[in-house]
Protein backbone atom coordinates (compact mmCIF):
# COMPACT_ATOMS: atom_id res chain seq x y z
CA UNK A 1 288.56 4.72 51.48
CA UNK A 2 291.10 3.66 48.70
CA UNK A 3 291.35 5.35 45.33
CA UNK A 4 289.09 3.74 42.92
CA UNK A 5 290.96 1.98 40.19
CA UNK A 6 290.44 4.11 36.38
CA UNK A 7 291.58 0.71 34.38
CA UNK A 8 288.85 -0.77 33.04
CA UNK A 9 288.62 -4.21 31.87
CA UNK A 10 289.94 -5.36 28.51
CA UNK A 11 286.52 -6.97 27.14
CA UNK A 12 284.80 -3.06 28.28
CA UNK A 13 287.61 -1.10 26.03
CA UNK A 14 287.22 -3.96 23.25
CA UNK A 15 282.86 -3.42 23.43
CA UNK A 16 283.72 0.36 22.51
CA UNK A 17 286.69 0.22 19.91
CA UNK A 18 285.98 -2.64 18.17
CA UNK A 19 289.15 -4.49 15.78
CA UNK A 20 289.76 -1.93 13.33
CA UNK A 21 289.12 0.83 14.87
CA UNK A 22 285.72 1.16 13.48
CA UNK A 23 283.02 2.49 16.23
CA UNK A 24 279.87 0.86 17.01
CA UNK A 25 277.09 1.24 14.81
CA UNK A 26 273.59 2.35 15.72
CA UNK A 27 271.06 1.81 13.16
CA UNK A 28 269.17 4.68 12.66
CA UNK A 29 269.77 7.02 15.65
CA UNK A 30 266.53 5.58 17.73
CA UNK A 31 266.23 8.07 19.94
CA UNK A 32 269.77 8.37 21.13
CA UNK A 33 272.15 11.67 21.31
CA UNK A 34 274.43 12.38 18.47
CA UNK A 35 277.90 11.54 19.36
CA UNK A 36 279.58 14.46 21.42
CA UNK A 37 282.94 13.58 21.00
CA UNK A 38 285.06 11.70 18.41
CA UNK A 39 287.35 8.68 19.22
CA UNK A 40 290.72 10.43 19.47
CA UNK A 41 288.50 12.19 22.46
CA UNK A 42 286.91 10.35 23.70
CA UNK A 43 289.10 8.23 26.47
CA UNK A 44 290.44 11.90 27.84
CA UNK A 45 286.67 13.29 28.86
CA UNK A 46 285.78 10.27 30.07
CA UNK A 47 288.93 10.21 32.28
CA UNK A 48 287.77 13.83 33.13
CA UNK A 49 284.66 13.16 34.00
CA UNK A 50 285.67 9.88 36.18
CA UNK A 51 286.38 11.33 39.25
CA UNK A 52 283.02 12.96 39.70
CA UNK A 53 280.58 10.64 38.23
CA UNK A 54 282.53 7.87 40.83
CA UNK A 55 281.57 10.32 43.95
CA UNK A 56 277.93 10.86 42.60
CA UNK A 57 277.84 6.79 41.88
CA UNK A 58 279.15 5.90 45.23
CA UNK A 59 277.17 8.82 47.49
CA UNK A 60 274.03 7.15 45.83
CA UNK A 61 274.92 3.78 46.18
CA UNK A 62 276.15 3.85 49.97
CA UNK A 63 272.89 6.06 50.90
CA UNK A 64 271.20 3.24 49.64
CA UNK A 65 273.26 -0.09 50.62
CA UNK A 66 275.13 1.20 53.59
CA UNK A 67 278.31 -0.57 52.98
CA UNK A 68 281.46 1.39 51.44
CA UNK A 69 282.33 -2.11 49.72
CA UNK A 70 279.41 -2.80 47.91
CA UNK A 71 278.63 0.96 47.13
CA UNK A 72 282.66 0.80 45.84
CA UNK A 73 281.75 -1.60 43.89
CA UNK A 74 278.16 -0.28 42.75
CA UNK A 75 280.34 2.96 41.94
CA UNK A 76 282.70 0.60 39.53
CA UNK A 77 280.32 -1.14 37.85
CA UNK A 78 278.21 2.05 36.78
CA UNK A 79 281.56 3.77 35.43
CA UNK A 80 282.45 0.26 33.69
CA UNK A 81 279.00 1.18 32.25
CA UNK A 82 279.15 4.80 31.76
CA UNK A 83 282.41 4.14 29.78
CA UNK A 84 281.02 1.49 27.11
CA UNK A 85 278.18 4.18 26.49
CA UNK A 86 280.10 7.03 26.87
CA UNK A 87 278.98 8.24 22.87
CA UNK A 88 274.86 8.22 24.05
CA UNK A 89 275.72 9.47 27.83
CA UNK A 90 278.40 12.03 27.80
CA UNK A 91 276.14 14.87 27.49
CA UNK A 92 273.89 13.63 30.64
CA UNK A 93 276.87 11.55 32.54
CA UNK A 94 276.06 13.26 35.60
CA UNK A 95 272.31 12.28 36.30
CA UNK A 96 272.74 8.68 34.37
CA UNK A 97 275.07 7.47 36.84
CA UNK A 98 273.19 8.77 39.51
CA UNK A 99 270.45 6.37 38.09
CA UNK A 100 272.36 3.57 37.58
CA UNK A 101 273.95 3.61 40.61
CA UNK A 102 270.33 3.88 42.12
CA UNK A 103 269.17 1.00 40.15
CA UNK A 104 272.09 -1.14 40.90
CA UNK A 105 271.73 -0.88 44.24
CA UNK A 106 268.58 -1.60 44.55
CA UNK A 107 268.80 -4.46 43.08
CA UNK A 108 272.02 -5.97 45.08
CA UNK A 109 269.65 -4.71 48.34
CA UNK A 110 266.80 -7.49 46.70
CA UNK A 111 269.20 -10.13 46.05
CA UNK A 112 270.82 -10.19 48.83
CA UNK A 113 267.78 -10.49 50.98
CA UNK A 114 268.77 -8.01 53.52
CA UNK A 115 265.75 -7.29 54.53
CA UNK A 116 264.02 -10.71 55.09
CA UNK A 117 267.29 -11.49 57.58
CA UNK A 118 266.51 -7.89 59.60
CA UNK A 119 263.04 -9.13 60.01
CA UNK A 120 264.07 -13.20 61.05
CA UNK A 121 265.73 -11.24 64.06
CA UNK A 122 269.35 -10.78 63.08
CA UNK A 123 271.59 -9.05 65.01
CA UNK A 124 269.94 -5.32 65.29
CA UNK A 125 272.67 -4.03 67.33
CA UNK A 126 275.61 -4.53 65.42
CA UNK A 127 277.58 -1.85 64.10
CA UNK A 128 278.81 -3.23 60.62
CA UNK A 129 278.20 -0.79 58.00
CA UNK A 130 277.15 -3.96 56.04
CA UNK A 131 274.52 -4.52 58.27
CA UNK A 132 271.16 -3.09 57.47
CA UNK A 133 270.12 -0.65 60.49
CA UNK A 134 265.70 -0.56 60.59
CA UNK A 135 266.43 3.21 58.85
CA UNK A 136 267.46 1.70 56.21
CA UNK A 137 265.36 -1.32 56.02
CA UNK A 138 262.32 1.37 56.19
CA UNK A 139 263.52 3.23 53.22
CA UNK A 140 263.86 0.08 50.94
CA UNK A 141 260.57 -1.22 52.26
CA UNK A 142 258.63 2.48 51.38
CA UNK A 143 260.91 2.81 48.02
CA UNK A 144 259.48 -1.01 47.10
CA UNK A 145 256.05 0.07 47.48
CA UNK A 146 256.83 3.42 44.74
CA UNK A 147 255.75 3.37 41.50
CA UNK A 148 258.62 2.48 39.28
CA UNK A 149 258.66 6.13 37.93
CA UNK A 150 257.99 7.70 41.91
CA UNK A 151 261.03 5.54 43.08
CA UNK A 152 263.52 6.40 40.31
CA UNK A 153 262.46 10.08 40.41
CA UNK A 154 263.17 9.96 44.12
CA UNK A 155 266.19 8.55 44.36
CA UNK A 156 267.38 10.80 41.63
CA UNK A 157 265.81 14.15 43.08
CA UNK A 158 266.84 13.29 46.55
CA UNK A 159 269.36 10.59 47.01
CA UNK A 160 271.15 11.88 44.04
CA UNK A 161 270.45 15.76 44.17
CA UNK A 162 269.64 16.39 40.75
CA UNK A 163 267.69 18.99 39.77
CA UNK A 164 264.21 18.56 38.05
CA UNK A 165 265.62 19.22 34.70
CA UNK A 166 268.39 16.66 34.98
CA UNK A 167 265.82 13.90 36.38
CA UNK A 168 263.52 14.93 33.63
CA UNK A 169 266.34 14.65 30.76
CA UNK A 170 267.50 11.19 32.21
CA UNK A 171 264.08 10.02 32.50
CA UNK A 172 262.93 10.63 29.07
CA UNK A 173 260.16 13.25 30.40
CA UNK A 174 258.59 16.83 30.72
CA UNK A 175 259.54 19.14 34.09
CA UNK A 176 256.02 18.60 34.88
CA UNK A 177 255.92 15.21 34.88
CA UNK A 178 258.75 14.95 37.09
CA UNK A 179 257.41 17.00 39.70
CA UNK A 180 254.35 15.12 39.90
CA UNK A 181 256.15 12.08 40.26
CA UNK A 182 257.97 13.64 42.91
CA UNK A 183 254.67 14.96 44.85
CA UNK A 184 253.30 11.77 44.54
CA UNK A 185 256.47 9.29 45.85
CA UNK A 186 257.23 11.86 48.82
CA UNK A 187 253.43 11.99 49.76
CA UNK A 188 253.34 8.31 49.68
CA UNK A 189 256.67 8.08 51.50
CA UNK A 190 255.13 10.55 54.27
CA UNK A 191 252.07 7.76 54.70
CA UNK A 192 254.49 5.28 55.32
CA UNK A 193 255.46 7.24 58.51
CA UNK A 194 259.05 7.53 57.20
CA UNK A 195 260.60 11.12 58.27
CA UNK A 196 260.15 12.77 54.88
CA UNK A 197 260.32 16.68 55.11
């Protein structure tokens, strides 16, 4: 696997540091964390920071799409991300990549239809990690039929391996809630006759 690439875009460094110098306002702070850095900073502990939130955002992303491409890419896109929020997501990085990651590739697994072309009868025994193997196939099809809340708190709890506190601060919600959530999705997952532990 190459290195991934820490140069961002122009128009992503130009969305943060607008002409001028002056940082992007937030009206009121809306529920959002206080800045924890200031700009002179910021750049440096998002460069620290890279390397691990790009190995959380691509372990998610390839558990889910099972190609080291499109997770690479899934993993770029969510720093790319990360980096033009960096002032609201510094002090939960970690867990919100995890997320986005999750979300992301979920998504690309939709568009691209994957799963409608493993049931037509494409080729089941190829070895591509592009391909989608029926593993696979069965976890997107049990995810799909989550809740919204069951499926992100699963992928972050168990594709991700947060712990409940990190899934409940990047969720918005109580410890309780999230555990809940997470007896709920697994239960369901278990009816599906997927191998959930």
């Amino acid at each position: 696997m190459c290195a991934p690439s820490r140069t961002l875009p122009v128009g992503v460094v130009e969305a943060v540091r607008p002409i001028g110098g002056e940082s992007p306002g937030i009206v009121g702070n809306a529920g959002l964390h206080e800045p924890c850095h200031d700009d002179a900073s910021i750049d440096l502990t998002f460069e620290e920071a890279f390397d691990g939130l790009y190995a959380r955002a691509y372990g998610v992303a390839f558990q889910l799409i099972g190609s080291r491409p499109e997770a690479e890419d899934i993993a770029q896109e969510t720093l790319a991300r990360a980096y033009v929020r960096w002032r609201q997501v510094c002090d939960y990085a970690g867990p919100w990549a995890v997320r986005v990651a999750g979300n992301l590739s979920i998504a690309s697994w939709r568009r691209s239809g994957r799963d409608a072309r493993f049931l037509a009868g494409g080729d089941r025994t190829t070895t591509s990690a592009a391909a989608p193997t029926a593993d696979r196939v069965d976890l997107h099809r049990a995810l799909s039929r989550l809740s919204k809340r069951q499926r992100e708190v699963v992928v972050l709890r168990y594709l991700g391996d947060l712990a409940e506190a990190d899934v409940a601060r990047v969720l918005g919600c109580s410890v309780g809630s999230v555990k809940q959530h997470s007896s709920r999705g697994l239960a369901a997952l278990r009816a599906t006759g997927l191998g959930v532990s």
